[in-house]
N, C-alpha and C. Protein backbone atom coordinates (compact mmCIF):
# COMPACT_ATOMS: atom_id res chain seq x y z
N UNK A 1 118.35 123.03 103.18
CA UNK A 1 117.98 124.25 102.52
C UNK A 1 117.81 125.34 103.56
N UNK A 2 118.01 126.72 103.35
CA UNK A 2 118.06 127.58 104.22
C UNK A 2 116.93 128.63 103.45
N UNK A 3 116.88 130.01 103.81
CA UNK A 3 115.72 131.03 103.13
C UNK A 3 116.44 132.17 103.57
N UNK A 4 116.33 133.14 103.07
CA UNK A 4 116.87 134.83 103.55
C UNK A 4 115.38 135.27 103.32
N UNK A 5 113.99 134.31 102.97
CA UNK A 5 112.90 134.95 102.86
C UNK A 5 112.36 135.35 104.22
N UNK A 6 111.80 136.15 104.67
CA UNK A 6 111.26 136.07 105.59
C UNK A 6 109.45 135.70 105.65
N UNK A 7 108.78 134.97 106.24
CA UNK A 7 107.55 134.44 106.44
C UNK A 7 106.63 135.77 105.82
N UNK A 8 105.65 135.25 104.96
CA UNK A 8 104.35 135.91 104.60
C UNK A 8 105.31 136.74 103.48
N UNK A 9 106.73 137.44 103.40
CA UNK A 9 107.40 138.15 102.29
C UNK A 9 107.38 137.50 100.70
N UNK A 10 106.90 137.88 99.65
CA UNK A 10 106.70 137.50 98.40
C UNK A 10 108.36 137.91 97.93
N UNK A 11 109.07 137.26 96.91
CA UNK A 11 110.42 136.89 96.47
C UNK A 11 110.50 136.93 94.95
N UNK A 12 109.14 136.97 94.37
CA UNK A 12 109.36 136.93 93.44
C UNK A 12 107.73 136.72 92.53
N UNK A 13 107.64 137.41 91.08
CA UNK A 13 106.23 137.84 90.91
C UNK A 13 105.14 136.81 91.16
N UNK A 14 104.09 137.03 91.60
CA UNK A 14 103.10 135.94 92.51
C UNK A 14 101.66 136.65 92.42
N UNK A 15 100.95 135.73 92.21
CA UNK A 15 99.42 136.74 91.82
C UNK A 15 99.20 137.05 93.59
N UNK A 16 99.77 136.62 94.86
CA UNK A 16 100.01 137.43 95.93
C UNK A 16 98.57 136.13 96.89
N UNK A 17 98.60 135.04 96.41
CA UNK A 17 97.52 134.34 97.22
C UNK A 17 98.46 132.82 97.62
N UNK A 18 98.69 132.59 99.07
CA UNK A 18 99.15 131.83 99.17
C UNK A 18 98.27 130.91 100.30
N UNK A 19 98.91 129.87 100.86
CA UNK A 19 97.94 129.05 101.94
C UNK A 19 98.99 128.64 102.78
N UNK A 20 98.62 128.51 104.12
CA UNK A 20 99.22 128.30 105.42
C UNK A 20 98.55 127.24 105.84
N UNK A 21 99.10 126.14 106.37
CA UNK A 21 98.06 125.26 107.46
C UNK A 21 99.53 124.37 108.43
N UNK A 22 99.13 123.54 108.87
CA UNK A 22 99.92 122.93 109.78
C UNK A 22 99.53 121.46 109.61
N UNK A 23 100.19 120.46 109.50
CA UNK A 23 99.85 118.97 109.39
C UNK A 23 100.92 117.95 110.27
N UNK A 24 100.19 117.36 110.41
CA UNK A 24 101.05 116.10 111.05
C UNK A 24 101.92 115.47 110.10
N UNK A 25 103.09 114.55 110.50
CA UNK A 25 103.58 113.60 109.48
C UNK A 25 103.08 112.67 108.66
N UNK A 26 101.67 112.12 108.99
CA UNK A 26 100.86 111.93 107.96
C UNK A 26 99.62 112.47 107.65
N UNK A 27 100.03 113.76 107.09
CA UNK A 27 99.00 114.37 106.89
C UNK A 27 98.08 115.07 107.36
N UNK A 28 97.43 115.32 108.36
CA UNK A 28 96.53 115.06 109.23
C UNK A 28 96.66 116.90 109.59
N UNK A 29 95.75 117.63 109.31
CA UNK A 29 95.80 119.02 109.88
C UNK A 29 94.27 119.37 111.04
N UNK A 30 93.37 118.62 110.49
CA UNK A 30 91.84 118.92 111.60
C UNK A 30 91.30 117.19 112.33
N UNK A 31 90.63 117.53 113.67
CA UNK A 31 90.07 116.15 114.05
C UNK A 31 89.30 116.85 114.93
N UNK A 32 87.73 116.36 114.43
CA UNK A 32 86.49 117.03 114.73
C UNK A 32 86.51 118.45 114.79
N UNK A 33 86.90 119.47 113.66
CA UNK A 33 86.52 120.49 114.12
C UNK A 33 88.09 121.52 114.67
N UNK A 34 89.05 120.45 114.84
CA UNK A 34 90.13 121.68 115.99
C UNK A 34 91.20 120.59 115.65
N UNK A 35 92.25 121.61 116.34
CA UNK A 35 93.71 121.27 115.53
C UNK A 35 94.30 120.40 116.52
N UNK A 36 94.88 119.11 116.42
CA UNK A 36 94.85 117.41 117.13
C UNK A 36 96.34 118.69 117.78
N UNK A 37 96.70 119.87 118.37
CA UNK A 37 98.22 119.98 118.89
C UNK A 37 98.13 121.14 119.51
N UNK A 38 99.08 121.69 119.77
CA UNK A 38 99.57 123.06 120.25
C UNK A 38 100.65 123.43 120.37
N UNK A 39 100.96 123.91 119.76
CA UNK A 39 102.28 124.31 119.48
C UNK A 39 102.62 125.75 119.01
N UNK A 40 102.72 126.43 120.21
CA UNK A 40 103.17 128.37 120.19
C UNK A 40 103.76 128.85 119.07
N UNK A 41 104.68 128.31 118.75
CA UNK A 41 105.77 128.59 117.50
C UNK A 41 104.80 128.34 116.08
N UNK A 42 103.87 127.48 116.52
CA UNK A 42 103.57 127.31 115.09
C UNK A 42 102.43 128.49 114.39
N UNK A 43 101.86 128.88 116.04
CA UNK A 43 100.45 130.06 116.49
C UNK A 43 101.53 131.13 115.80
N UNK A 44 102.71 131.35 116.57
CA UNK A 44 103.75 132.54 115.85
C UNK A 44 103.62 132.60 114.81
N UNK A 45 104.30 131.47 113.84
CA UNK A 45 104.44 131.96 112.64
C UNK A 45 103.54 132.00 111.94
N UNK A 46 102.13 131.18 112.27
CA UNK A 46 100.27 131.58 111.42
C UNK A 46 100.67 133.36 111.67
N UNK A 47 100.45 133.97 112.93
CA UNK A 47 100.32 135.36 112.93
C UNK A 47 101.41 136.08 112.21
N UNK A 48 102.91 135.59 111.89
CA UNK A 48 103.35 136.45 111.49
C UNK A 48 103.27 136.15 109.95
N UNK A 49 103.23 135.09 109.38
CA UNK A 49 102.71 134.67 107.86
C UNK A 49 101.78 135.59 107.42
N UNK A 50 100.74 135.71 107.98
CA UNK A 50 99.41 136.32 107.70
C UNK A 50 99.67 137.94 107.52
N UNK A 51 99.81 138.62 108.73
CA UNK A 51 100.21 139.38 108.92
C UNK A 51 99.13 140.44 109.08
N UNK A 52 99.43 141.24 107.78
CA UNK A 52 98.21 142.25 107.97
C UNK A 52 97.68 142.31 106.44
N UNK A 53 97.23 140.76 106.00
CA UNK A 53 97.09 140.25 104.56
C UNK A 53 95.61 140.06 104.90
N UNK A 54 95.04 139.73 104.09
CA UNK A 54 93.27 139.05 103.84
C UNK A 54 93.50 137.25 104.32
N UNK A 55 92.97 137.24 104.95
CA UNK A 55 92.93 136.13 105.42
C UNK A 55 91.57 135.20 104.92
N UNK A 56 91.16 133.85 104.12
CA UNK A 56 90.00 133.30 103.66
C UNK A 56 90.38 132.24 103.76
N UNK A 57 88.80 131.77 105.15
CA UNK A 57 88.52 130.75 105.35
C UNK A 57 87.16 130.28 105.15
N UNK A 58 87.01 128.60 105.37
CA UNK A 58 85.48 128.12 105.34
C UNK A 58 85.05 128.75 106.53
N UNK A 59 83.35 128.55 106.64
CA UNK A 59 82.75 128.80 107.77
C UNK A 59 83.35 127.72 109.09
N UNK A 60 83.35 126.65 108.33
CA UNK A 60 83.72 125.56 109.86
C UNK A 60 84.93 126.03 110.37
N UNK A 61 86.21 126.63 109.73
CA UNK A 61 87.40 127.46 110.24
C UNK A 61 86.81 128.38 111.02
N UNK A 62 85.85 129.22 110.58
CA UNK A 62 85.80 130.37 111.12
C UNK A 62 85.19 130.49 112.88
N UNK A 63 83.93 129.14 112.72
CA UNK A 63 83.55 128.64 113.72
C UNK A 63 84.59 127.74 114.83
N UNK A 64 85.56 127.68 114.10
CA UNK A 64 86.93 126.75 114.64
C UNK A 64 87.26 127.62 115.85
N UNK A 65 87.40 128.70 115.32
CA UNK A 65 88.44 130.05 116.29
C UNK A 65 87.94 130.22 117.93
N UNK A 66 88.76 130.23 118.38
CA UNK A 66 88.25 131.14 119.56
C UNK A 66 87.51 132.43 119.98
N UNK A 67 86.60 132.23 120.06
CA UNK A 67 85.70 133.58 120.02
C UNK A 67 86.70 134.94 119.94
N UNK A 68 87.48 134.73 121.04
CA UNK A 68 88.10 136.37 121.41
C UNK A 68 89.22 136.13 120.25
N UNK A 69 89.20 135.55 118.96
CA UNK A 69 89.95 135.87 117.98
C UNK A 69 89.40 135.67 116.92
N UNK A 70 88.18 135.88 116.98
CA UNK A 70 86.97 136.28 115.99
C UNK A 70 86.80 138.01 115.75
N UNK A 71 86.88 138.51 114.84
CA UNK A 71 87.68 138.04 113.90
C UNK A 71 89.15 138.04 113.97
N UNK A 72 89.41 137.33 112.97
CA UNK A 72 91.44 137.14 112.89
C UNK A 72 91.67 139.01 113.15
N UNK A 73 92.47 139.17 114.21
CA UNK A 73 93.16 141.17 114.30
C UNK A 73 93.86 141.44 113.24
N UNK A 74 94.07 142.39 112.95
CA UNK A 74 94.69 143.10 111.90
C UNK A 74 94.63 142.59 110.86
N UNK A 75 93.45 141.67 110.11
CA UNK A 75 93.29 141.73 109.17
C UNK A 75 91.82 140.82 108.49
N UNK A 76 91.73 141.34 107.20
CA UNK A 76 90.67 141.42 106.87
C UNK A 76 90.00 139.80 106.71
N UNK A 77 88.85 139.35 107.34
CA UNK A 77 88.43 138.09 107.59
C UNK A 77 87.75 137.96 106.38
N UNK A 78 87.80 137.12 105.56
CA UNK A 78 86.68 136.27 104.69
C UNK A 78 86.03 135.33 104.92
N UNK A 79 84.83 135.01 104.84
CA UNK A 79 84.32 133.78 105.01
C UNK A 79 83.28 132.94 103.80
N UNK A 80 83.97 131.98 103.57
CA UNK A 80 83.18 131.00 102.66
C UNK A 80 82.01 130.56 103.16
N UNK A 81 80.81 130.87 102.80
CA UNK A 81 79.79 129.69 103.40
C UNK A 81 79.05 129.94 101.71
N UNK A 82 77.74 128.46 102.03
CA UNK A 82 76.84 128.73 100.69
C UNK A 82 75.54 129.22 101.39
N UNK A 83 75.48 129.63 102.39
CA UNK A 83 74.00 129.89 102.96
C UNK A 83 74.02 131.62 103.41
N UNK A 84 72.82 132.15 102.26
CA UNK A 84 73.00 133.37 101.89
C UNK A 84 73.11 134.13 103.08
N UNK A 85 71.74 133.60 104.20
CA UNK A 85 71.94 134.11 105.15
C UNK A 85 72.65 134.46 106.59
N UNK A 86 73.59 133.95 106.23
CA UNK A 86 74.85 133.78 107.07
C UNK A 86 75.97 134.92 107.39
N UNK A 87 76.12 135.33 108.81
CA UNK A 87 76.26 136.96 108.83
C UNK A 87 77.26 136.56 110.19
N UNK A 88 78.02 137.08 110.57
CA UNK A 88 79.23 137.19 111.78
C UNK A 88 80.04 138.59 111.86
N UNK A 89 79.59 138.92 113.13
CA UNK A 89 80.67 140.14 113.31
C UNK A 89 81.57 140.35 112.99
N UNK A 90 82.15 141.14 112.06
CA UNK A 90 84.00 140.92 111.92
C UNK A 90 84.26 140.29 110.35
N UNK A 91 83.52 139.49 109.83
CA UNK A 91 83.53 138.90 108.74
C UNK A 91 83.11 139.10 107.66
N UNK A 92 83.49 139.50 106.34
CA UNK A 92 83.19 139.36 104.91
C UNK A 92 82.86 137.96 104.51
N UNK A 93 81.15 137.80 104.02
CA UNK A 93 81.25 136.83 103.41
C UNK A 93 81.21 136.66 101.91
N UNK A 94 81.61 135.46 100.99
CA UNK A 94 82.23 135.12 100.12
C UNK A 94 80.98 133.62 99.89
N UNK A 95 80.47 133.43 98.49
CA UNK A 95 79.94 132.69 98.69
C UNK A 95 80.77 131.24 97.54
N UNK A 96 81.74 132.18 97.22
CA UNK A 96 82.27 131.03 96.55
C UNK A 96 84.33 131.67 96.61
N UNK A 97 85.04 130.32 96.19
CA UNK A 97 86.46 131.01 96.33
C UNK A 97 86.79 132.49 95.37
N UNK A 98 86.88 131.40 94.00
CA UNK A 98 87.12 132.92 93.37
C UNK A 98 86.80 134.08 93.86
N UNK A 99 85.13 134.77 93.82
CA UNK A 99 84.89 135.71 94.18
C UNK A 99 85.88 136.09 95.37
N UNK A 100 86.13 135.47 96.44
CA UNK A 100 87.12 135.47 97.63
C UNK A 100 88.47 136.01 97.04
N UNK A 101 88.92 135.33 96.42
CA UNK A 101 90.15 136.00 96.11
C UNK A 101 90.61 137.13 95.10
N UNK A 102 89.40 137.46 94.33
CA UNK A 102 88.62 138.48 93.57
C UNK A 102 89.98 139.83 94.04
N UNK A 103 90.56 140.20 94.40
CA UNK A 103 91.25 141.18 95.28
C UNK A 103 92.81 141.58 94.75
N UNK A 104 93.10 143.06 94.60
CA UNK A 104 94.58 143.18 94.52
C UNK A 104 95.52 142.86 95.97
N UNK A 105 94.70 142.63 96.97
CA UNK A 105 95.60 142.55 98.35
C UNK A 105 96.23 141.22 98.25
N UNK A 106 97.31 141.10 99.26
CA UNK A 106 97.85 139.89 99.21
C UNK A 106 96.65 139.00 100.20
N UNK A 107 96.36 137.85 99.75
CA UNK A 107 95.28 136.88 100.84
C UNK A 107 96.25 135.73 101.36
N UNK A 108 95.73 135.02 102.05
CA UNK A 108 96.10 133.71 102.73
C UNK A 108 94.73 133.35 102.98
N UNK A 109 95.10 131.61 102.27
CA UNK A 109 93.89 130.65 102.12
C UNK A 109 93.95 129.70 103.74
N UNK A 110 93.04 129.94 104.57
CA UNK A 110 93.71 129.19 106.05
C UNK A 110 92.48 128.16 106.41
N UNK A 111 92.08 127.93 105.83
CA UNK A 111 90.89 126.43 106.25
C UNK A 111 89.95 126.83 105.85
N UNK A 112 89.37 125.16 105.54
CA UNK A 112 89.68 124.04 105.86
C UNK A 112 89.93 123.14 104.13
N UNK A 113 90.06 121.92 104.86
CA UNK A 113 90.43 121.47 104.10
C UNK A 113 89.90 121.05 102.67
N UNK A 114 88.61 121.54 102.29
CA UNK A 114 87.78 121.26 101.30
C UNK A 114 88.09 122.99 100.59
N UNK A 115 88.48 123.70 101.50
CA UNK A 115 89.20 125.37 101.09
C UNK A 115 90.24 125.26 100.32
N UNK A 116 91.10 124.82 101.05
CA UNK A 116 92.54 123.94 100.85
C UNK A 116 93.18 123.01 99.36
N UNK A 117 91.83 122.29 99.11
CA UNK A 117 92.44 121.24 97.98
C UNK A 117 91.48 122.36 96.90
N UNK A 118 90.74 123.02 97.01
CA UNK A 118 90.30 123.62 95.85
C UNK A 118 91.22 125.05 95.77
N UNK A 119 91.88 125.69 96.20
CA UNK A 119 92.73 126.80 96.49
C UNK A 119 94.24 126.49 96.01
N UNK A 120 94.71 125.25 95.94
CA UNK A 120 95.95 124.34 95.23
C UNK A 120 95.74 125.49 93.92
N UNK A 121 94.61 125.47 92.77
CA UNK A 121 94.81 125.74 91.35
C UNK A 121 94.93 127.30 91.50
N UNK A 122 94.63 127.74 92.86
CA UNK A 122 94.50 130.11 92.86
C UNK A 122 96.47 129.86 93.34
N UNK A 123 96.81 129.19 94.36
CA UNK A 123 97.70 129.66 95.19
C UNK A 123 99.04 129.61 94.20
N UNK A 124 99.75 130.92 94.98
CA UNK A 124 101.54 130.58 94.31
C UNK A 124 102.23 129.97 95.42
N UNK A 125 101.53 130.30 96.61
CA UNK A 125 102.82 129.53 97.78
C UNK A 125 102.20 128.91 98.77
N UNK A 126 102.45 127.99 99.30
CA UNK A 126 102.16 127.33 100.59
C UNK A 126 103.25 127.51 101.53
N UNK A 127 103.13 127.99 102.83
CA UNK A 127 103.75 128.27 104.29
C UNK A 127 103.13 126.57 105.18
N UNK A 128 104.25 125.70 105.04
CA UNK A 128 103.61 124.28 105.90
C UNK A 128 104.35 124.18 107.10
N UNK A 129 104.05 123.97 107.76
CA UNK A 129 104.20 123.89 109.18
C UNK A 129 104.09 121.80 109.29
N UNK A 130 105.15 121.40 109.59
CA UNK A 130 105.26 119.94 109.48
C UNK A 130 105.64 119.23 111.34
N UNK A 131 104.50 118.74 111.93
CA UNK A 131 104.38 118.60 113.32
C UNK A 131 105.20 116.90 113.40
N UNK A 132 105.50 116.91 113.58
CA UNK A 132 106.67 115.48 114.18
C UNK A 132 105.69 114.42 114.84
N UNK A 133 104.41 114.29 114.76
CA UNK A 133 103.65 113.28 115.61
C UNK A 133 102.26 112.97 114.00
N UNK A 134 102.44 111.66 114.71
CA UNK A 134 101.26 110.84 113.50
C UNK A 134 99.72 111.04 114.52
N UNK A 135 99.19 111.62 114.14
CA UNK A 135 97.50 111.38 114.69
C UNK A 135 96.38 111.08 113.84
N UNK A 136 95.41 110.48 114.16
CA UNK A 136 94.35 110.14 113.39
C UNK A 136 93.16 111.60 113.74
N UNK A 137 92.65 111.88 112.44
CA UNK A 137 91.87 112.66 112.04
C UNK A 137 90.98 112.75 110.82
N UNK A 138 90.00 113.91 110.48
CA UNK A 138 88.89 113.75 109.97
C UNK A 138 89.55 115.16 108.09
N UNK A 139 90.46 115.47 108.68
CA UNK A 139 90.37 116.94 107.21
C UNK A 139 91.97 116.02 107.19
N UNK A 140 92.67 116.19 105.98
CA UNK A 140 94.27 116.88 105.79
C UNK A 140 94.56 117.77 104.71
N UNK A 141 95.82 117.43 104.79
CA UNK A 141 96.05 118.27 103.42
C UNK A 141 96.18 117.91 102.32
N UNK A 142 96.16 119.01 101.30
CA UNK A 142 96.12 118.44 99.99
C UNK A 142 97.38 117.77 99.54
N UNK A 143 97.58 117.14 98.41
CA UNK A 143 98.94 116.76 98.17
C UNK A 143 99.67 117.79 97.35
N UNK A 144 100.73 117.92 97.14
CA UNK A 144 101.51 118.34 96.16
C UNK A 144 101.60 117.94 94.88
N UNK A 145 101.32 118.52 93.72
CA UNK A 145 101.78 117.61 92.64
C UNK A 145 102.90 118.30 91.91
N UNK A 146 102.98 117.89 90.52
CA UNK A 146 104.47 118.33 89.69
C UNK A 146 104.74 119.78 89.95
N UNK A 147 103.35 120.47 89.43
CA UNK A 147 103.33 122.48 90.08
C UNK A 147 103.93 122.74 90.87
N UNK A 148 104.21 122.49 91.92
CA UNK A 148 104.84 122.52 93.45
C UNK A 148 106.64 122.17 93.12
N UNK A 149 107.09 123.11 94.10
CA UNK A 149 108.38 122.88 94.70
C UNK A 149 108.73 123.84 95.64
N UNK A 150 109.48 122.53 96.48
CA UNK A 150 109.75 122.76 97.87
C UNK A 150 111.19 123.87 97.85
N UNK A 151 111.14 125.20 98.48
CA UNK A 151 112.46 126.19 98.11
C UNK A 151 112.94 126.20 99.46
N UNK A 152 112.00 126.24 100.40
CA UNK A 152 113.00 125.76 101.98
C UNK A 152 112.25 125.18 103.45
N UNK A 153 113.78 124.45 103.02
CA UNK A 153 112.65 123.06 104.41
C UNK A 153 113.90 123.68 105.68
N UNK A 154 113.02 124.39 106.31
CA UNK A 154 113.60 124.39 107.62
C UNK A 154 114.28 123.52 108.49
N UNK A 155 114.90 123.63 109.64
CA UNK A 155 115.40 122.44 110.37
C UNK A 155 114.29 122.24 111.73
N UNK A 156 114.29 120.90 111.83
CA UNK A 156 113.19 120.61 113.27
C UNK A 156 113.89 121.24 113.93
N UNK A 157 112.91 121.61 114.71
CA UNK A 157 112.77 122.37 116.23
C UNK A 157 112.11 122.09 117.75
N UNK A 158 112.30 122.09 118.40
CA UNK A 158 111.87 121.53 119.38
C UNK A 158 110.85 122.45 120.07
N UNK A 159 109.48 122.56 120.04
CA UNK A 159 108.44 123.27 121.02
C UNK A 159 108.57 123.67 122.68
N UNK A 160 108.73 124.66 122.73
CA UNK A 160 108.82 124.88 124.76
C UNK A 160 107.64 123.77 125.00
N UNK A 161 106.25 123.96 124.04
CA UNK A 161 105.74 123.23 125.00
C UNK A 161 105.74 121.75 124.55
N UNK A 162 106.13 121.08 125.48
CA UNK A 162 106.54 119.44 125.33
C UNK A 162 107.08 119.07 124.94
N UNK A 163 108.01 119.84 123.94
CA UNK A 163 108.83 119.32 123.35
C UNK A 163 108.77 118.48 121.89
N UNK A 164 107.53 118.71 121.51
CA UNK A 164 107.16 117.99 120.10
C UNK A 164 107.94 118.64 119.14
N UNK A 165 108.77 117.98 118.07
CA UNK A 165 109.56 118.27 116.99
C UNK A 165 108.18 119.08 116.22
N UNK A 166 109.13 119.80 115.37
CA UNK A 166 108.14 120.86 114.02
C UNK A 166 109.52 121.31 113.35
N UNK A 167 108.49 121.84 112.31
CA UNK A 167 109.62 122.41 111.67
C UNK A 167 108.94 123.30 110.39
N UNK A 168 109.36 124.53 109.23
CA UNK A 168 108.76 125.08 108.32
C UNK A 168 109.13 124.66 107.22
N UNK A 169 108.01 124.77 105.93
CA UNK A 169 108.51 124.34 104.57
C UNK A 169 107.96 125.60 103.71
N UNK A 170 108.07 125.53 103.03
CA UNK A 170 107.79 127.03 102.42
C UNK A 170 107.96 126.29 100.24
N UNK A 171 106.70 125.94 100.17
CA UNK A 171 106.32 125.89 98.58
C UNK A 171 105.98 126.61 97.77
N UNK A 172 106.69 126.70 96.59
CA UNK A 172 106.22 127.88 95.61
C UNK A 172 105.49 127.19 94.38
N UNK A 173 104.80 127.67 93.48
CA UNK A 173 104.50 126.94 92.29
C UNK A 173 105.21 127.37 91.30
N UNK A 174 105.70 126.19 90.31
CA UNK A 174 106.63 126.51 89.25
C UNK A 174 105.88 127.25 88.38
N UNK A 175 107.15 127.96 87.37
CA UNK A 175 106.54 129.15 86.86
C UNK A 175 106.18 128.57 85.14
């Protein structure tokens, strides 16, 4: 399968909320807290997916980040927590999803994974990022069910760094 879409571009009518994450071949996207890889290309296409969209994550995502990319740049940070008093530079908090996606802007749902399997019933598209190595970990991803179809599975690619296979999938939900 090929795409003339380009990453984070909507193709066709979409309530405009989709989810991005990255997983291993089985599954596997978090272990303790941080992402089991590294892989530049895959950092690329999170930033260019996203873009200059609303970005909503859990607090443990948000605490995930690297400080000096606290908040996510050019665009607007959400954060899920249930504890009222919970406050971060840079961040909108959200104490539940809906309210989160409450918005005419386009969002992206980006962790974690308890974000993730409840965000399946808001989202029209998933951006997957599929890493070529099996690791053991603590979050993954949700599954796909009948709703879902796959419109383009990229071809593996090989990472400058090390050389670990990846590759993009790009899911829409049937209409």
């Amino acid at each position: 399968m090929s795409s003339s879409v380009a990453p984070g571009e909507w193709t066709e009518p979409v309530r405009g909320i989709g989810m991005v994450w990255a997983r291993s071949t089985n599954g596997v996207i978090g272990a303790d807290g941080a992402i089991p890889w590294h892989i530049p290309e895959d950092l690329a296409h999170f930033r260019q997916v996203t873009g200059d969209a609303t970005v909503v994550m859990g607090r443990r995502t948000w605490e995930s980040l690297p400080e000096r990319f606290r908040p996510l740049p050019g665009r607007r940070n959400v954060v899920l927590t249930r504890d009222d008093a919970w406050r971060a530079a840079g961040a909108e908090v959200a104490h539940d999803l809906a309210t989160a996606l409450d918005t005419d802007e386009r969002v992206w749902i980006i962790g974690g994974g308890a974000v993730y399997t409840e965000g399946m019933a808001f989202a029209d598209r998933v951006s997957e990022t599929v890493i070529d190595v099996e690791v053991s970990g603590d979050t993954t991803a949700p599954d796909f069910d009948d709703a879902w179809t796959l419109v383009d599975e990229g071809p593996w690619q090989e990472s400058r760094n090390g050389g670990t296979r990846y590759r993009f999938l790009e899911w829409r939900r049937r209409a």
